[in-house]
C-alpha atoms as a PDB file:
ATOM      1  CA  UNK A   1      -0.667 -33.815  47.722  1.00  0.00           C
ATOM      2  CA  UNK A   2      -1.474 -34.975  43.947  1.00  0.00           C
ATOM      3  CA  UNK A   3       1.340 -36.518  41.973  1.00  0.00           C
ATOM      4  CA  UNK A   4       1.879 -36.464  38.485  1.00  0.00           C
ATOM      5  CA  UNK A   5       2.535 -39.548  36.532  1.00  0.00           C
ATOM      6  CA  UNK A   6       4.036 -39.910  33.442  1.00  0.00           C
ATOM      7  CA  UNK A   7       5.138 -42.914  31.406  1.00  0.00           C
ATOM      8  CA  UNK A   8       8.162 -42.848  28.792  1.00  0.00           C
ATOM      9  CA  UNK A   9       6.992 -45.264  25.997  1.00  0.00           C
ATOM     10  CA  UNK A  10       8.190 -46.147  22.767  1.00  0.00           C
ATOM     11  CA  UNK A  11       9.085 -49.450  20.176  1.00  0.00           C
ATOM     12  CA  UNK A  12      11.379 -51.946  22.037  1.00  0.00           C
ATOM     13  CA  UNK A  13      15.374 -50.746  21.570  1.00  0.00           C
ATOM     14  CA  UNK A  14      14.599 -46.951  21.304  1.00  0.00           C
ATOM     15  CA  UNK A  15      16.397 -46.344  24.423  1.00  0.00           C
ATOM     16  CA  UNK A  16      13.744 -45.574  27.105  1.00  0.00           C
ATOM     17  CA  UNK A  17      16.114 -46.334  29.942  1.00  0.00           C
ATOM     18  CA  UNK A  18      18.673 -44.185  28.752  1.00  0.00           C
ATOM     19  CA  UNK A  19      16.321 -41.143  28.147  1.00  0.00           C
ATOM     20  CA  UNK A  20      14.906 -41.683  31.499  1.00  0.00           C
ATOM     21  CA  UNK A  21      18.020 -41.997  33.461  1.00  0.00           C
ATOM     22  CA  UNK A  22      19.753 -38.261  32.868  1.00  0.00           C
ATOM     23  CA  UNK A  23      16.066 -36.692  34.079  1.00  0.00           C
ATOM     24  CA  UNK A  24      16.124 -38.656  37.280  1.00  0.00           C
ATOM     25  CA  UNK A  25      19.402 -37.255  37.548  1.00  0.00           C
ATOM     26  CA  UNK A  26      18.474 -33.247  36.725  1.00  0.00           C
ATOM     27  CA  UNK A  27      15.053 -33.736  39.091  1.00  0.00           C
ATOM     28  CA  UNK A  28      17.059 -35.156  41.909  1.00  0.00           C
ATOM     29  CA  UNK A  29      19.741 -32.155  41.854  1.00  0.00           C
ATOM     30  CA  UNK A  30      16.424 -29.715  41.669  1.00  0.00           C
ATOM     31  CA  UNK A  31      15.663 -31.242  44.787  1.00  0.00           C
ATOM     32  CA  UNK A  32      12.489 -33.553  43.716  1.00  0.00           C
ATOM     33  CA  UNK A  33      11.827 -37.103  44.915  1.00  0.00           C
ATOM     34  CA  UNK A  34      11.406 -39.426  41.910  1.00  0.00           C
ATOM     35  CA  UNK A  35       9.896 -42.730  42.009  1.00  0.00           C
ATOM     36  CA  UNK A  36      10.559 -44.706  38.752  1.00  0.00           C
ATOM     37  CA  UNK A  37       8.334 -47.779  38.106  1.00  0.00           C
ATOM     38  CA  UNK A  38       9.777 -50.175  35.377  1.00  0.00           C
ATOM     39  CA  UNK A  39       7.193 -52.130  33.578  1.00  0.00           C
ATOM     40  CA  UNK A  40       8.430 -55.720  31.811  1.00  0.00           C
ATOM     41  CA  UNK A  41       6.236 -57.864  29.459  1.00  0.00           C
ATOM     42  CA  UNK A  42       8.885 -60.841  30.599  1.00  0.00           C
ATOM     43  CA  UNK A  43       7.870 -63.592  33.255  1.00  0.00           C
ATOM     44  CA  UNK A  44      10.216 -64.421  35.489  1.00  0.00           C
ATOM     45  CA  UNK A  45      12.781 -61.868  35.337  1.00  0.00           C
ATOM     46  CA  UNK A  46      15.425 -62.325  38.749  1.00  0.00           C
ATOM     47  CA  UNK A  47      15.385 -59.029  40.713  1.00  0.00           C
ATOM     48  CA  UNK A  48      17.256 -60.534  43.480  1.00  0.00           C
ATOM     49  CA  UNK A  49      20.638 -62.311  43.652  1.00  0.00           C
ATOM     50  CA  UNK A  50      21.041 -66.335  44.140  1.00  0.00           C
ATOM     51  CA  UNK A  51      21.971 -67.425  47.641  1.00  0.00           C
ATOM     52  CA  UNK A  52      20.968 -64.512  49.572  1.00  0.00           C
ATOM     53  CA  UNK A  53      18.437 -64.312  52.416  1.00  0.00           C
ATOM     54  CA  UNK A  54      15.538 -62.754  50.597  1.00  0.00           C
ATOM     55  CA  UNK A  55      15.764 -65.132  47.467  1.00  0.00           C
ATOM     56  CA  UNK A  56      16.038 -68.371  49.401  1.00  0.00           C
ATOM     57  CA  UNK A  57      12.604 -66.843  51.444  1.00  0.00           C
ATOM     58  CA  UNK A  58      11.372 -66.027  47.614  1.00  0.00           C
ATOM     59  CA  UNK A  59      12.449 -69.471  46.289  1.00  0.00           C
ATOM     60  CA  UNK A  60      10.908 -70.955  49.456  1.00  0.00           C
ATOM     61  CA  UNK A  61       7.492 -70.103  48.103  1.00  0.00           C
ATOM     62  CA  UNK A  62       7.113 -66.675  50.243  1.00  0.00           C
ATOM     63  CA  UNK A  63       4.428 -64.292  49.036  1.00  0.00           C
ATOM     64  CA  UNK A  64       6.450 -60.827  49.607  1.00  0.00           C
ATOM     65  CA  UNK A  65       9.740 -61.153  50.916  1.00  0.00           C
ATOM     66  CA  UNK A  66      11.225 -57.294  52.301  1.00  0.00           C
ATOM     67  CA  UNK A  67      14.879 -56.195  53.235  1.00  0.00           C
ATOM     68  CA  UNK A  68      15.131 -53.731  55.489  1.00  0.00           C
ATOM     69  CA  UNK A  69      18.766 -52.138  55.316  1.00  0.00           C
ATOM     70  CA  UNK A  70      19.498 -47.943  57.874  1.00  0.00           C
ATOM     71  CA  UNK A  71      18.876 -46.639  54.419  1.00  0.00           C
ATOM     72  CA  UNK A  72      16.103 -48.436  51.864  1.00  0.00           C
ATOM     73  CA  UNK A  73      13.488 -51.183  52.073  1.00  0.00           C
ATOM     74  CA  UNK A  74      13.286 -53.930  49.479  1.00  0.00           C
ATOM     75  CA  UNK A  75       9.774 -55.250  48.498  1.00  0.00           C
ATOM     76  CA  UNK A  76       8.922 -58.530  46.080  1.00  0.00           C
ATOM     77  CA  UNK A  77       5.231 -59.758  45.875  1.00  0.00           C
ATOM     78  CA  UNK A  78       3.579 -62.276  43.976  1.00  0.00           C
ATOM     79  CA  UNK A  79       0.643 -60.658  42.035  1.00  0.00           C
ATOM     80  CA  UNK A  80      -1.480 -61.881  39.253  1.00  0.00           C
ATOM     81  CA  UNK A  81      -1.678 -59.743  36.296  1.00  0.00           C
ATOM     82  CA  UNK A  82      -0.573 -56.608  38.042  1.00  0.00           C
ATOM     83  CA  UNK A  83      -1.620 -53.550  36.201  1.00  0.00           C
ATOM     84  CA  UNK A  84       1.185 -50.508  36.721  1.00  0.00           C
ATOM     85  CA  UNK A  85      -2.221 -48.045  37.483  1.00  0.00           C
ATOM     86  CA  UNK A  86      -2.462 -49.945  40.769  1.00  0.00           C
ATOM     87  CA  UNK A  87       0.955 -50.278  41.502  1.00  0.00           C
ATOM     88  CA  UNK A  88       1.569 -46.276  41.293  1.00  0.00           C
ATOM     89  CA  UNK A  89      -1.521 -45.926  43.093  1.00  0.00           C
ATOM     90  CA  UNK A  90       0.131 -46.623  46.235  1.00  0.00           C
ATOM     91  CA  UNK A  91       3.352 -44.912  46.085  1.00  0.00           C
ATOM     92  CA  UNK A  92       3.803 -42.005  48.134  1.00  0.00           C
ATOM     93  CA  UNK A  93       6.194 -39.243  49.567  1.00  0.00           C
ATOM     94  CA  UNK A  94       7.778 -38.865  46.088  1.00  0.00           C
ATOM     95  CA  UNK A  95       7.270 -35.213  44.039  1.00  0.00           C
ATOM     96  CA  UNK A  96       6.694 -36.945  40.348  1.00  0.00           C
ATOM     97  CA  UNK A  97       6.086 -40.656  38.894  1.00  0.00           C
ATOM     98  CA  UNK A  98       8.127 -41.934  36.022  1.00  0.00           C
ATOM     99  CA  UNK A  99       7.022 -45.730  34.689  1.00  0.00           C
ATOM    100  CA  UNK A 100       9.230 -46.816  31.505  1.00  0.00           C
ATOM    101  CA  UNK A 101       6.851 -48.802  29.588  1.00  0.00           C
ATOM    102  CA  UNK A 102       2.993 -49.566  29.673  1.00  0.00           C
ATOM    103  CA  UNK A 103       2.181 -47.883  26.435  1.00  0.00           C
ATOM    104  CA  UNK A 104      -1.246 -49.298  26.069  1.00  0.00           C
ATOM    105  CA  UNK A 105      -1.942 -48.087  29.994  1.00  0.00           C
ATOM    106  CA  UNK A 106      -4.182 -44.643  30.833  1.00  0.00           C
ATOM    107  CA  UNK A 107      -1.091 -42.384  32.154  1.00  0.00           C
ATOM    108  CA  UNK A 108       0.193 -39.635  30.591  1.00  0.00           C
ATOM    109  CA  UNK A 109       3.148 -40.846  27.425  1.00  0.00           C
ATOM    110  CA  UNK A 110       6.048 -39.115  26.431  1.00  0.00           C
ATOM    111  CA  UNK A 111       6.925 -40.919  23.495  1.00  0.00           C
ATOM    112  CA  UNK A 112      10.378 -42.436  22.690  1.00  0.00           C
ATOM    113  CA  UNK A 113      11.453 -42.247  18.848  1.00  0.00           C
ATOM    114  CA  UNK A 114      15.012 -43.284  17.596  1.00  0.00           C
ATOM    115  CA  UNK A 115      15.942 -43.286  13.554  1.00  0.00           C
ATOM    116  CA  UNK A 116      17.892 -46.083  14.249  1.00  0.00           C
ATOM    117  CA  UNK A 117      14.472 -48.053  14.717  1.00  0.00           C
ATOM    118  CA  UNK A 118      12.017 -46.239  13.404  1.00  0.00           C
ATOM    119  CA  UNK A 119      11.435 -42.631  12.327  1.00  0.00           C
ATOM    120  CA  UNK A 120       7.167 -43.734  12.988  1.00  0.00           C
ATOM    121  CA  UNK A 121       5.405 -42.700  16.089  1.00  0.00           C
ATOM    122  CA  UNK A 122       3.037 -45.148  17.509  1.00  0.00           C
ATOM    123  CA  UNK A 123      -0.441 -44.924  15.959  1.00  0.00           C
ATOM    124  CA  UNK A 124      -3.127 -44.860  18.071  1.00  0.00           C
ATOM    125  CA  UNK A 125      -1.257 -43.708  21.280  1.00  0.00           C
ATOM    126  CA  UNK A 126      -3.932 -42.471  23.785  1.00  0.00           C
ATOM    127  CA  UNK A 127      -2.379 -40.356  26.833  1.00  0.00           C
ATOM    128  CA  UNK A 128       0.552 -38.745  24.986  1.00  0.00           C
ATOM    129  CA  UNK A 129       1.505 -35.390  26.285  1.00  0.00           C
ATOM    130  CA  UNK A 130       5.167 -34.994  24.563  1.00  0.00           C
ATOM    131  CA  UNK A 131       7.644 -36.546  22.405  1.00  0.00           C
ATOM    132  CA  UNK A 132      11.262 -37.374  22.521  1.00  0.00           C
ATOM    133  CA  UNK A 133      13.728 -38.138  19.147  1.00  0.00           C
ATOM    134  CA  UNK A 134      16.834 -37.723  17.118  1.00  0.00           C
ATOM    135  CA  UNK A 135      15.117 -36.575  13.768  1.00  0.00           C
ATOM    136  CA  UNK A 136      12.564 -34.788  12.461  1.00  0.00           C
ATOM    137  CA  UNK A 137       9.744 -37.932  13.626  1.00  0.00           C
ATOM    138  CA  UNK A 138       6.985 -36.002  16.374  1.00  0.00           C
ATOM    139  CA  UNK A 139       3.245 -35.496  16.078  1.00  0.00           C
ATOM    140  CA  UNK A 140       2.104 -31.847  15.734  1.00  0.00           C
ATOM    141  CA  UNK A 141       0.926 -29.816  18.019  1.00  0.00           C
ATOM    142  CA  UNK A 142       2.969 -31.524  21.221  1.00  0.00           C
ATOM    143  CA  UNK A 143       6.469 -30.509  22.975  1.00  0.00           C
ATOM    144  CA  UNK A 144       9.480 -32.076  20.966  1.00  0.00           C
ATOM    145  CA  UNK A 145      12.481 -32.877  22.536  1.00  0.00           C
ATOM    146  CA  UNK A 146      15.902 -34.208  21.203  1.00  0.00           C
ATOM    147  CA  UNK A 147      16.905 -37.109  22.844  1.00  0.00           C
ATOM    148  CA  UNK A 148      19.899 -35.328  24.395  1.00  0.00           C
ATOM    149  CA  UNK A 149      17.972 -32.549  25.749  1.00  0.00           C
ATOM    150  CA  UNK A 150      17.605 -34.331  29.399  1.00  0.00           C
ATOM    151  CA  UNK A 151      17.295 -30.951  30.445  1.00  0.00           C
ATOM    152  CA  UNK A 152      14.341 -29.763  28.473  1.00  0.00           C
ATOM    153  CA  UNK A 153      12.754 -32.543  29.329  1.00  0.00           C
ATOM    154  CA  UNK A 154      13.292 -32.189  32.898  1.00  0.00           C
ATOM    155  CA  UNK A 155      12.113 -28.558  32.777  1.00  0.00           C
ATOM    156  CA  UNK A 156       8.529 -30.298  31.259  1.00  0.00           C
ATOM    157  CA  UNK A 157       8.151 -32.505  33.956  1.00  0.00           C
ATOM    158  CA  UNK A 158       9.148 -29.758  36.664  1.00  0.00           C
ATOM    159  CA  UNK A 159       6.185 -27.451  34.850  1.00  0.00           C
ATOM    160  CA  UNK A 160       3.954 -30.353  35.337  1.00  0.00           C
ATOM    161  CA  UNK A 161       5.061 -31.022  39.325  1.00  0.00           C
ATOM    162  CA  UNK A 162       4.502 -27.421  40.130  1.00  0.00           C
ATOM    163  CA  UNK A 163       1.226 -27.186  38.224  1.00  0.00           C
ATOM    164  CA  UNK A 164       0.450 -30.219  40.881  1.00  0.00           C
ATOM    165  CA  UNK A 165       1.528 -28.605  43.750  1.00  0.00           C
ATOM    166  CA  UNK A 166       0.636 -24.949  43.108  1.00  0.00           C
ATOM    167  CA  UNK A 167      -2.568 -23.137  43.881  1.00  0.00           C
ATOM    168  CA  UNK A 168      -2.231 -20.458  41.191  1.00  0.00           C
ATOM    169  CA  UNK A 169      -5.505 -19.307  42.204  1.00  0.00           C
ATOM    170  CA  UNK A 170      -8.250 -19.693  44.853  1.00  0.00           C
ATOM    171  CA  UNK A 171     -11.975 -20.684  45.488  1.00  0.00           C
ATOM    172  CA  UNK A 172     -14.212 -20.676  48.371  1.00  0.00           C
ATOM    173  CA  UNK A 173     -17.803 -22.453  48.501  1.00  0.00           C
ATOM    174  CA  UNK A 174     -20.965 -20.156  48.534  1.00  0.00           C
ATOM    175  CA  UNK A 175     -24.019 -20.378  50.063  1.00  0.00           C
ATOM    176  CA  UNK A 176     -26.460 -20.515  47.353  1.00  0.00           C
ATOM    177  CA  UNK A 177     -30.293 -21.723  47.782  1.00  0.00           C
ATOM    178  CA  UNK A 178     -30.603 -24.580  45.700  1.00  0.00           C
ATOM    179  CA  UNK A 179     -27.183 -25.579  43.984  1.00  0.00           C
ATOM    180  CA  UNK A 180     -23.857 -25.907  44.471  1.00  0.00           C
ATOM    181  CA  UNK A 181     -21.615 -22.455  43.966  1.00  0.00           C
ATOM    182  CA  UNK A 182     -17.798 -21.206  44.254  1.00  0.00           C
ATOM    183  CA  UNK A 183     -16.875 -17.817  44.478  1.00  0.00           C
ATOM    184  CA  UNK A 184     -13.266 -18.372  41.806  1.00  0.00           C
ATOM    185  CA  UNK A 185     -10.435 -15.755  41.784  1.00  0.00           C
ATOM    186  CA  UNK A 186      -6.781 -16.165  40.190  1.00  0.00           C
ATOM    187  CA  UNK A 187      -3.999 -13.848  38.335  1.00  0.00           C
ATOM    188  CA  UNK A 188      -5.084 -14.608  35.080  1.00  0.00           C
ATOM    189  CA  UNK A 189      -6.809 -16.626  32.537  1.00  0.00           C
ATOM    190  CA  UNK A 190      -4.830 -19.928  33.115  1.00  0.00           C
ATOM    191  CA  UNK A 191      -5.229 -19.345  36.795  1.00  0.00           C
ATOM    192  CA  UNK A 192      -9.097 -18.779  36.880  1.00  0.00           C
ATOM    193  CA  UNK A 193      -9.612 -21.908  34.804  1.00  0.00           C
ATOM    194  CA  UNK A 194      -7.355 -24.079  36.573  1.00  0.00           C
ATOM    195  CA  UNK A 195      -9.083 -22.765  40.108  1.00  0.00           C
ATOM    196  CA  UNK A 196     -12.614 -23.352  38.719  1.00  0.00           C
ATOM    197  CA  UNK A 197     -12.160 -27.066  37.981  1.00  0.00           C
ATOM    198  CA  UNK A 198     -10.028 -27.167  41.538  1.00  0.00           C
ATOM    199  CA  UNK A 199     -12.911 -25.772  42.676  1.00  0.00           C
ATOM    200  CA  UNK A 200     -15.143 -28.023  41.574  1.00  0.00           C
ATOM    201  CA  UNK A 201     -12.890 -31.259  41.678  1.00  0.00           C
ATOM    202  CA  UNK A 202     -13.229 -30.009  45.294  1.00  0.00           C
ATOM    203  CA  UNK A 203     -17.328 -30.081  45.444  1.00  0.00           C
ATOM    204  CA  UNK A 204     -17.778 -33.367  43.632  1.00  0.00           C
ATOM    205  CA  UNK A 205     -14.926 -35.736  45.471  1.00  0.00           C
ATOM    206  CA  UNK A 206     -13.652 -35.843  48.969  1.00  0.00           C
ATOM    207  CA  UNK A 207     -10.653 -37.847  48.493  1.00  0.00           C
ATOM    208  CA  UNK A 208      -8.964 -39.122  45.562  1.00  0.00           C
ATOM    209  CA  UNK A 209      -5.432 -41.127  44.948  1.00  0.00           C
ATOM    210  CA  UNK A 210      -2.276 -39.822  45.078  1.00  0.00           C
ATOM    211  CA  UNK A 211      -0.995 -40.327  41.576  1.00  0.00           C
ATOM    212  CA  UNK A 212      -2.491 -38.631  38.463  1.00  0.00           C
ATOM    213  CA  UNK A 213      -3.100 -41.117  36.188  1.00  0.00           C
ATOM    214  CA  UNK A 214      -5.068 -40.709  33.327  1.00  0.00           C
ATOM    215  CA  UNK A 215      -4.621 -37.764  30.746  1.00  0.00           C
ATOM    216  CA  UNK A 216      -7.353 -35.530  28.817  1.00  0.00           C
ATOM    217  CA  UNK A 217      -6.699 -33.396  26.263  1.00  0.00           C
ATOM    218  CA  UNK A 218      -9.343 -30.423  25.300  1.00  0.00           C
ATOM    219  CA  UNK A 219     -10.067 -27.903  22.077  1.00  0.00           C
ATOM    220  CA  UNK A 220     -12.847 -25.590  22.975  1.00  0.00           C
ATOM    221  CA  UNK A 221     -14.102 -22.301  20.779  1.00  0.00           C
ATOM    222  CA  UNK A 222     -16.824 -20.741  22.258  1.00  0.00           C
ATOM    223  CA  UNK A 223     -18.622 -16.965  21.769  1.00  0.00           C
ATOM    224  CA  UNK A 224     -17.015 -15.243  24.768  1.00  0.00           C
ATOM    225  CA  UNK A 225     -14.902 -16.160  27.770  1.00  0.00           C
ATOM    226  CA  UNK A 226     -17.621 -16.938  30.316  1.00  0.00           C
ATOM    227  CA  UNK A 227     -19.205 -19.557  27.807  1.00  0.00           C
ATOM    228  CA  UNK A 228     -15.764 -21.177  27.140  1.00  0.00           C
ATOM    229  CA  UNK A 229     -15.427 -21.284  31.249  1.00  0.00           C
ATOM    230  CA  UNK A 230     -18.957 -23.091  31.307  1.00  0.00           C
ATOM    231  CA  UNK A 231     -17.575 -25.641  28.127  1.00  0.00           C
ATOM    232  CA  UNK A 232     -14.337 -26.272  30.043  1.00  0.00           C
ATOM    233  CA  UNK A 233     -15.618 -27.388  33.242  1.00  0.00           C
ATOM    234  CA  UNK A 234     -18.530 -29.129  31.297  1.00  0.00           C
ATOM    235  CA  UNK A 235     -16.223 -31.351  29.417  1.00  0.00           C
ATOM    236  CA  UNK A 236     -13.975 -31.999  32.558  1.00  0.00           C
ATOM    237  CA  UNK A 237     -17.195 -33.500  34.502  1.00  0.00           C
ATOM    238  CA  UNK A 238     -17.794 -35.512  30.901  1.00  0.00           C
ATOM    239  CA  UNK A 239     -13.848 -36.592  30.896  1.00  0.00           C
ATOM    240  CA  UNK A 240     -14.004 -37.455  34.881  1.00  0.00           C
ATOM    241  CA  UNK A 241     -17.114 -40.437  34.420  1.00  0.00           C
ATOM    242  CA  UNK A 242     -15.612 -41.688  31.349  1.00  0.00           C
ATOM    243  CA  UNK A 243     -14.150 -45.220  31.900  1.00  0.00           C
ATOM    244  CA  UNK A 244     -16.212 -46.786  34.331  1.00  0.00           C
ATOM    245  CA  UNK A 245     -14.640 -44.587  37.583  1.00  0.00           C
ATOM    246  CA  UNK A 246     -14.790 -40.831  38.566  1.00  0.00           C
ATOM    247  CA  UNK A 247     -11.351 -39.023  37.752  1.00  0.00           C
ATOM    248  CA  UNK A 248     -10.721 -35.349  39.254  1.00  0.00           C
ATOM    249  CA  UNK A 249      -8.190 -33.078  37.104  1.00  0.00           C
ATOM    250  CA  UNK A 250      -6.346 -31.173  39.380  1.00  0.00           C
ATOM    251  CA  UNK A 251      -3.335 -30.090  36.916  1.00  0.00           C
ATOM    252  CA  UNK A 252      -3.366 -28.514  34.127  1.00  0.00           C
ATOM    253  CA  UNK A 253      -0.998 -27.270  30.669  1.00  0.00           C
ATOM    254  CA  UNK A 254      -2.951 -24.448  28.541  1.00  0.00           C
ATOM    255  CA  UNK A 255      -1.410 -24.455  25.293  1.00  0.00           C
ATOM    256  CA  UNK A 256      -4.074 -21.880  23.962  1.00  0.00           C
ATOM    257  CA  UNK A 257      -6.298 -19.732  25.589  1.00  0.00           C
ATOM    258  CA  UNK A 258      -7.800 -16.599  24.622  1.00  0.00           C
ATOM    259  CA  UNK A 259     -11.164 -14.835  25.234  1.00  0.00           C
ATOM    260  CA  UNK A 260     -13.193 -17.624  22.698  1.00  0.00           C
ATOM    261  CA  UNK A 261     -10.391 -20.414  22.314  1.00  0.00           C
ATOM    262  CA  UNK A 262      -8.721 -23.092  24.036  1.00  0.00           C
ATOM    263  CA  UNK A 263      -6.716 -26.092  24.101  1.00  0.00           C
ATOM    264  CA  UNK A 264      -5.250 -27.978  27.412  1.00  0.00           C
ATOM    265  CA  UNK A 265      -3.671 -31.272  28.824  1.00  0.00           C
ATOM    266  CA  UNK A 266      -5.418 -32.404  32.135  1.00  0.00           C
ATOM    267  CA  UNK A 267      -4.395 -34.953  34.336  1.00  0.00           C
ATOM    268  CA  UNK A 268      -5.841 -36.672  36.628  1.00  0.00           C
ATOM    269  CA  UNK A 269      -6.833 -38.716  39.860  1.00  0.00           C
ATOM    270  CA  UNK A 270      -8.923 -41.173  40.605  1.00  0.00           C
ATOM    271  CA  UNK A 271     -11.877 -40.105  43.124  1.00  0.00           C
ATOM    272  CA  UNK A 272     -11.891 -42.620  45.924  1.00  0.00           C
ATOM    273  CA  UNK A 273     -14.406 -40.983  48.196  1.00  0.00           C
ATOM    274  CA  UNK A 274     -17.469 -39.041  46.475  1.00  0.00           C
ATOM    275  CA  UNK A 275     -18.720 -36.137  47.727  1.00  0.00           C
ATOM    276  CA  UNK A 276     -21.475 -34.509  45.601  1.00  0.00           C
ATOM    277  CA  UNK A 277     -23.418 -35.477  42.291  1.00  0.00           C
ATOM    278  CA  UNK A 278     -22.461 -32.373  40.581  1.00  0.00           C
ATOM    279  CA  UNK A 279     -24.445 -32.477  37.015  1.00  0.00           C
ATOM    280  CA  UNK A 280     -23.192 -29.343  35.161  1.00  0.00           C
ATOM    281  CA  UNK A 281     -21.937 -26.168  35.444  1.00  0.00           C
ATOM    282  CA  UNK A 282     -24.484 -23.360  34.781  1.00  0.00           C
ATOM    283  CA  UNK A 283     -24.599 -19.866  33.156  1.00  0.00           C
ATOM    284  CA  UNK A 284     -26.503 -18.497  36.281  1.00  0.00           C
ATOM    285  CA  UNK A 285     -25.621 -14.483  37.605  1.00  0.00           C
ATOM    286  CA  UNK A 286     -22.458 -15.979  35.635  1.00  0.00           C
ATOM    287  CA  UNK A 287     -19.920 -12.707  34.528  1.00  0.00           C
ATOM    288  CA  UNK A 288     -15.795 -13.258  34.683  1.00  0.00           C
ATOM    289  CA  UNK A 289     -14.797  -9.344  36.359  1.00  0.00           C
ATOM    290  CA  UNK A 290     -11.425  -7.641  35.866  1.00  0.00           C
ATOM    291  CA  UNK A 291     -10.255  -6.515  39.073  1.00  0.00           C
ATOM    292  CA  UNK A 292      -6.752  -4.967  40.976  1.00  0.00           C
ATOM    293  CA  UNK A 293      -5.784  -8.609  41.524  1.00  0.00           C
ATOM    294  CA  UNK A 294      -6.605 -10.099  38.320  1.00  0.00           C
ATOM    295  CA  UNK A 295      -9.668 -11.747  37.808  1.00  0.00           C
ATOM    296  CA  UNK A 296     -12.707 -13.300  39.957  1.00  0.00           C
ATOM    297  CA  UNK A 297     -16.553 -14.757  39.270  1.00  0.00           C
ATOM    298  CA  UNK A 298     -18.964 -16.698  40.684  1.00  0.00           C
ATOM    299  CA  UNK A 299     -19.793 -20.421  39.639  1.00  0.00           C
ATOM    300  CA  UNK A 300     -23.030 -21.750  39.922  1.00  0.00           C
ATOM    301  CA  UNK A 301     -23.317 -25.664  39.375  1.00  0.00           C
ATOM    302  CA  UNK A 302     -27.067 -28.103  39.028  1.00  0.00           C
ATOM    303  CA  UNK A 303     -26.424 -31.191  41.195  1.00  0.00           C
END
């Protein structure tokens, strides 16, 4: 099961925490498991009480010190430079990811803005997928939330889990004499294109993390629907090698897409096991077919 990850950042006093807080809240009624990571710039800071057990093992010089209680587990470790990418990586069991803080990190933002600081979003902000404020302070084209509208906000992050979880459409791997080729069938647009790069996420990796951890956004116009297909799951094999490691995107948000246009948010997972060198999708015997189910076609990749 993939895991989407998203980070609430913002200037220092905009009031991450309490944004944060009510959409635990709504998630956990809904019935999701949310893990929240909390990510400091202080040294130092105590996260266990003087006297006890666990801090006189941690003041002892311990590397990890645990408390196992009938109903939670307690974990400190001494890391250097821990980086909150590998610290997600290994959290499982949960539904969705929320980290308050790490705005220069790869996961996906939602951005913090209070007038009371600053009415400026941050420049340069890679990953951001939404914003959050109390005025009129957003950056076109993404979701805008007011900062009381915990349950807006919730109802973004639930899209996102069921985009992870949900198999809107299908695939199934073809023999084919040379390359590598899915047969591809969904409901609709959105469905086919989020089952073709399944599909192929599927070919090129054999496992990856957990977590989904780094973000892509993507504005396509091509000359019909079958050569905006070919662009889209060109530019996610571009998107996965960029950075030094092989990403899969497994969930998607179409804000856009019609027969020559489109624009989406992609997230993400690190590949840990590879499975296939896939180069590019092709154009071969290529044709995207109406039929009583919605639509289907036939994907033919070079390796």
């Amino acid at each position: 099961m993939v895991i989407p990850c998203i980070s609430f950042v913002g200037r220092s006093g905009v009031g991450k925490t309490t944004v944060i807080e009510p959409v635990v809240a709504h998630l956990t009624q809904r019935g999701q498991r949310v893990a929240v990571v909390k990510h400091t710039r202080h040294v130092g800071v105590e996260t266990d009480l003087q006297g006890k057990d666990t801090r006189r093992f941690w003041d002892a010089g311990a590397t990890q010190t645990f408390l196992v209680t009938p109903d939670s587990v307690t974990h400190i470790a001494r890391v250097v430079e821990p980086s909150v990418a590998a610290t997600v990586a290994g959290i499982r069991d949960v539904d969705v990811i929320l980290v308050e803080g790490d705005k220069f990190g790869p996961l996906p933002k939602i951005e913090v803005l209070r007038t009371a600081c600053t009415t400026e979003p941050l420049e340069g902000l890679v990953g951001r997928i939404a914003m959050v404020s109390d005025g009129p302070g957003q950056v076109e084209g993404w979701p805008h939330f007011a900062l009381a509208d915990s349950a807006g906000l919730a109802d973004y992050i639930q899209a996102w889990i069921t985009a992870a979880q949900a198999r809107v459409g299908d695939w199934e791997e073809l023999e084919h004499t040379a390359d590598l080729a899915l047969g591809v069938w969904a409901p609709d647009g959105p469905g086919l294109f989020s089952a073709a790069a399944q599909g192929m996420a599927a070919l090129t990796a054999v496992a990856t993390q957990a977590p989904l951890t780094r973000v892509a956004t993507i504005a396509l116009e091509a000359v019909d629907r079958e050569s905006l297909l070919v662009d889209w799951l060109n530019e996610l094999l571009y998107l996965s090698e960029s950075g030094g490691e092989q990403f899969a995107y497994l969930a998607f948000r179409f804000e856009v897409l019609t027969e020559t246009t489109l624009r989406a948010v992609a997230m993400g997972a690190r590949v840990t096991e590879v499975r296939n060198a896939v180069k590019a999708a092709t154009f071969h015997d290529l044709a995207i077919r109406a039929t009583e189910m919605g639509l289907e076609t036939t994907l033919v990749f070079d390796m």
